[in-house]
C-alpha atoms as a PDB file:
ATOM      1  CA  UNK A   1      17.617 -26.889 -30.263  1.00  0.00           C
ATOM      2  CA  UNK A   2      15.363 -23.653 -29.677  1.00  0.00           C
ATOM      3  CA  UNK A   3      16.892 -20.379 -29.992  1.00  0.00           C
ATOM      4  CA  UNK A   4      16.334 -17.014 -28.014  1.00  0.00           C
ATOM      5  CA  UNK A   5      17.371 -13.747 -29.341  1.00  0.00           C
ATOM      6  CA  UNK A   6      17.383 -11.151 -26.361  1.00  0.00           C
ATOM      7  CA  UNK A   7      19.092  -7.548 -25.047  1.00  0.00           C
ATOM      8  CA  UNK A   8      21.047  -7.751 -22.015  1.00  0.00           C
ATOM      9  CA  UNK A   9      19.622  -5.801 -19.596  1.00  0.00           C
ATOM     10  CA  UNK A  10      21.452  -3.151 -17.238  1.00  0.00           C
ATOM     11  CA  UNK A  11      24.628  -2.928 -19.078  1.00  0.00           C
ATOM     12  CA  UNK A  12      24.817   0.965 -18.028  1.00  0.00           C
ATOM     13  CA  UNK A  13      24.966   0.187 -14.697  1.00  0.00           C
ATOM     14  CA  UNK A  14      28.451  -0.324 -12.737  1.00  0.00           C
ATOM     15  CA  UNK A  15      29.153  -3.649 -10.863  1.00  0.00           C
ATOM     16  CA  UNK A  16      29.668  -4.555  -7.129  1.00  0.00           C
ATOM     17  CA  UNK A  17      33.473  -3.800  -7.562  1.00  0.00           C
ATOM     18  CA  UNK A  18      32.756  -0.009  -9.220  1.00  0.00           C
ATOM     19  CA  UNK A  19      33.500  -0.984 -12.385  1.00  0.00           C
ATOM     20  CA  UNK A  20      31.589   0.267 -15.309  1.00  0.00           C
ATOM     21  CA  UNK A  21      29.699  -2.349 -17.673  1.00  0.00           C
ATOM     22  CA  UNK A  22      29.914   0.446 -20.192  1.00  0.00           C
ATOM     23  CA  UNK A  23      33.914   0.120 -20.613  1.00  0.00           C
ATOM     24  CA  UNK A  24      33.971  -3.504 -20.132  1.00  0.00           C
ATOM     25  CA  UNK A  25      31.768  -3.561 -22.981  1.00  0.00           C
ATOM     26  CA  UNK A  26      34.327  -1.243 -24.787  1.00  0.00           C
ATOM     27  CA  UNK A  27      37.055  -2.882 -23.505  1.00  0.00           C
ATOM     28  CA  UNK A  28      35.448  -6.773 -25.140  1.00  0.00           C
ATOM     29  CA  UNK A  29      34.011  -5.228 -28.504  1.00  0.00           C
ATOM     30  CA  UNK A  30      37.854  -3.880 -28.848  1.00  0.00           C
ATOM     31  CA  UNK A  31      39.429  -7.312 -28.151  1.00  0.00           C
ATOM     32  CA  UNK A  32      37.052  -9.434 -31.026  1.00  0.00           C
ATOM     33  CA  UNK A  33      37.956 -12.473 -29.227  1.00  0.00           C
ATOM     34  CA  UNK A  34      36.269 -12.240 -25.805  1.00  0.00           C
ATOM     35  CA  UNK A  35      34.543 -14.995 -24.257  1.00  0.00           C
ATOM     36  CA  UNK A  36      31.109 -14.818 -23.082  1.00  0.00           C
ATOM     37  CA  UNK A  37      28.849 -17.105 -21.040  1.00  0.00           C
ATOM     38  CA  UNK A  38      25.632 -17.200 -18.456  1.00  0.00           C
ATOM     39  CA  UNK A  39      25.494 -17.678 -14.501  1.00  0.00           C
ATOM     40  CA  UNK A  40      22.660 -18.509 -13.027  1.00  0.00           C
ATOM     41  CA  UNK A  41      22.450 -16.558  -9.554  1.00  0.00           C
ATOM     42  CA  UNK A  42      19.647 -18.240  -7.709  1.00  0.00           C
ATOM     43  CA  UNK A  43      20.853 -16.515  -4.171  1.00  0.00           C
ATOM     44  CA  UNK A  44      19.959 -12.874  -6.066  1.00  0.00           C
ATOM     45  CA  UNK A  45      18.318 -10.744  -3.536  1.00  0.00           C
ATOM     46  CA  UNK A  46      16.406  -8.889  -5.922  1.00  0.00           C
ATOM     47  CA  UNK A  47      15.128 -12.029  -8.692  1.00  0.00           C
ATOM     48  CA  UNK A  48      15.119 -15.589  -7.805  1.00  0.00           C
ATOM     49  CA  UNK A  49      15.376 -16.458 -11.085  1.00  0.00           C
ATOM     50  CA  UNK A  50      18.334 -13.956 -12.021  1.00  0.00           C
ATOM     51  CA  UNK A  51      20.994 -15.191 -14.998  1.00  0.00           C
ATOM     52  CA  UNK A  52      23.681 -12.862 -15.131  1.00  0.00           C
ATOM     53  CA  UNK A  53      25.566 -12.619 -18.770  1.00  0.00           C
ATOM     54  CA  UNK A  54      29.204 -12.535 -18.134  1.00  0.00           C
ATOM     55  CA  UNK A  55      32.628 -11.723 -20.903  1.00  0.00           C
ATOM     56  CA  UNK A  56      36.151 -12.387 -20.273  1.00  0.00           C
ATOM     57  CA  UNK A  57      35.276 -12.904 -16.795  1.00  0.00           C
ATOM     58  CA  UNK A  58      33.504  -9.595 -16.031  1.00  0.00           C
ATOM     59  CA  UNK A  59      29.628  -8.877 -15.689  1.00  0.00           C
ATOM     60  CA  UNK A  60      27.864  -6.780 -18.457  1.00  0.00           C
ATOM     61  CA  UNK A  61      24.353  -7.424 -17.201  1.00  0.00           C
ATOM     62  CA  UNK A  62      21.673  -9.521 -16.972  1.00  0.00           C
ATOM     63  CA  UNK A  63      18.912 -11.509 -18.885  1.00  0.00           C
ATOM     64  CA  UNK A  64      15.631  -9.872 -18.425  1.00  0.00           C
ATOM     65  CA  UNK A  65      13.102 -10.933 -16.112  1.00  0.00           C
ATOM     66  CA  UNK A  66      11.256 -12.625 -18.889  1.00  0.00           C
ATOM     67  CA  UNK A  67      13.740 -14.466 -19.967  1.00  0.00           C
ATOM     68  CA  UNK A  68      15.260 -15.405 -17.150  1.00  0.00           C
ATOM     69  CA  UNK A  69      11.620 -16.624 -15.535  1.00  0.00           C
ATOM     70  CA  UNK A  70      11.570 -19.231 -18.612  1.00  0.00           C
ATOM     71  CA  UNK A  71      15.812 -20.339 -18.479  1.00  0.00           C
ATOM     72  CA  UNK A  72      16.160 -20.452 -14.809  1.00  0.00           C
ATOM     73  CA  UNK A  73      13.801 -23.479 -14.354  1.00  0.00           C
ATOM     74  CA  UNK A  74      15.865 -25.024 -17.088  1.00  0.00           C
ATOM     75  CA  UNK A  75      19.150 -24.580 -15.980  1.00  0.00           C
ATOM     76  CA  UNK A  76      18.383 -25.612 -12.821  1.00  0.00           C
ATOM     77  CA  UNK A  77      16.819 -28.740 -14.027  1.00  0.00           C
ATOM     78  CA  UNK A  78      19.681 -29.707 -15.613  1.00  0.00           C
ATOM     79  CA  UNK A  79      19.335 -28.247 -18.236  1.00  0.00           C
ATOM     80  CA  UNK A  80      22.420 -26.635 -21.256  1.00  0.00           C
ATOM     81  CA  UNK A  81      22.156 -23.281 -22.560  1.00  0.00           C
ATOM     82  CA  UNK A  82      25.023 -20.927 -24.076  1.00  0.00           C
ATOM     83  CA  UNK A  83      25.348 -17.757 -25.746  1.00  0.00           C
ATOM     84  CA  UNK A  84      25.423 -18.699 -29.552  1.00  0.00           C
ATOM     85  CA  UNK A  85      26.127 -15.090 -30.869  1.00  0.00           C
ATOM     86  CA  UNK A  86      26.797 -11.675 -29.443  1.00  0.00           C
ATOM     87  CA  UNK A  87      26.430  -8.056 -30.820  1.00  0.00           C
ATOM     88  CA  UNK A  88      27.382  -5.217 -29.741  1.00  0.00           C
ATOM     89  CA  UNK A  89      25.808  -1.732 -30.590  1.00  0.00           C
ATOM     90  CA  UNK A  90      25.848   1.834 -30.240  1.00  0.00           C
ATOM     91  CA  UNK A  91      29.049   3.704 -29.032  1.00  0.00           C
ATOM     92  CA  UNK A  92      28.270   6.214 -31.707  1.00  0.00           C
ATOM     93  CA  UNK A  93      28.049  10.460 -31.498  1.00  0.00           C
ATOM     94  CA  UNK A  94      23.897  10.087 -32.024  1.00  0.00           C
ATOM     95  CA  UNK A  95      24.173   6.536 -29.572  1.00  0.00           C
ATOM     96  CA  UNK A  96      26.798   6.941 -27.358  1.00  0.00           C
ATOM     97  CA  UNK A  97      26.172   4.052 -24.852  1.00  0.00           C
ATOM     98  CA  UNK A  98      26.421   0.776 -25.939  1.00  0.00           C
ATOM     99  CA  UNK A  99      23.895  -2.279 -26.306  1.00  0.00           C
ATOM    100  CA  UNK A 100      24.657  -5.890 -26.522  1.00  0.00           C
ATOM    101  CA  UNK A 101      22.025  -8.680 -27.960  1.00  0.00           C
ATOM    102  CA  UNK A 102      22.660 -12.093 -28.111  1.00  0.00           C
ATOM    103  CA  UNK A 103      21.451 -15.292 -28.928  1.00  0.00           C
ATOM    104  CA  UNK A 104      21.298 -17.876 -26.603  1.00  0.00           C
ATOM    105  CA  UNK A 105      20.862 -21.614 -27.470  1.00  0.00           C
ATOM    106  CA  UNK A 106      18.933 -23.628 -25.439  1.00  0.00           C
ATOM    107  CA  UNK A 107      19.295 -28.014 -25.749  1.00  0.00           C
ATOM    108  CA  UNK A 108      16.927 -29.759 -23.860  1.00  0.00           C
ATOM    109  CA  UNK A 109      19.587 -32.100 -22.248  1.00  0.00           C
ATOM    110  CA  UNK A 110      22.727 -31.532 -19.400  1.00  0.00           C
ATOM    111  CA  UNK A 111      24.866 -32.477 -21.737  1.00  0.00           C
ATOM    112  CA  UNK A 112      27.201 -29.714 -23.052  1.00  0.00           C
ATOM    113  CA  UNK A 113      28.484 -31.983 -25.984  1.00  0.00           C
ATOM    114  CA  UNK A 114      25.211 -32.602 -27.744  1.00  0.00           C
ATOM    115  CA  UNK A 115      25.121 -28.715 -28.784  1.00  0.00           C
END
């Protein structure tokens, strides 16, 4: 199993619906027992590789190109990834928005079981 350590990317931004990726973010770090996962957009107007990182069922941003250039070839390939461990920082007087890394394991098989 290989490991990536990465910052999602965009996570001050708001999403199609108007909602702002800064309270979601809030909203999860609050709750200490959201669930968080990937989605691979290959339809993205803007990055045909695009993998968008997703908790509870909401968007909080995406991977960055980078990243996403060497996962989306993967995933599409069959291929099992999933977001090991998230952190969320900031939200502070000197760092008021907030940042989110994770870590995303990556097994070089489709099957979800062998992680």
């Amino acid at each position: 199993m290989h490991q990536i350590k990465t910052k999602v990317m965009g996570v001050t931004k708001r999403n199609d619906d108007g909602e702002n990726r800064q309270d979601i973010i809030k909203r999860l770090a609050i709750s200490g027992n959201a669930f968080f996962y990937l989605e691979r957009e290959a339809n993205n107007p803007h990055d045909k590789n695009a993998i968008s990182v997703w908790g509870d069922y909401d968007q909080i941003g995406y991977l960055s190109r980078e990243v996403s250039e060497n996962l989306a070839p993967h995933i599409d390939n069959g291929g099992y990834v999933k977001i090991a461990n998230i952190r969320i920082t900031g939200g502070t007087g000197d760092r008021p928005n907030m940042g989110v890394n994770i870590t995303i394991d990556v097994k070089w098989t489709s099957s979800p079981g062998a992680i």
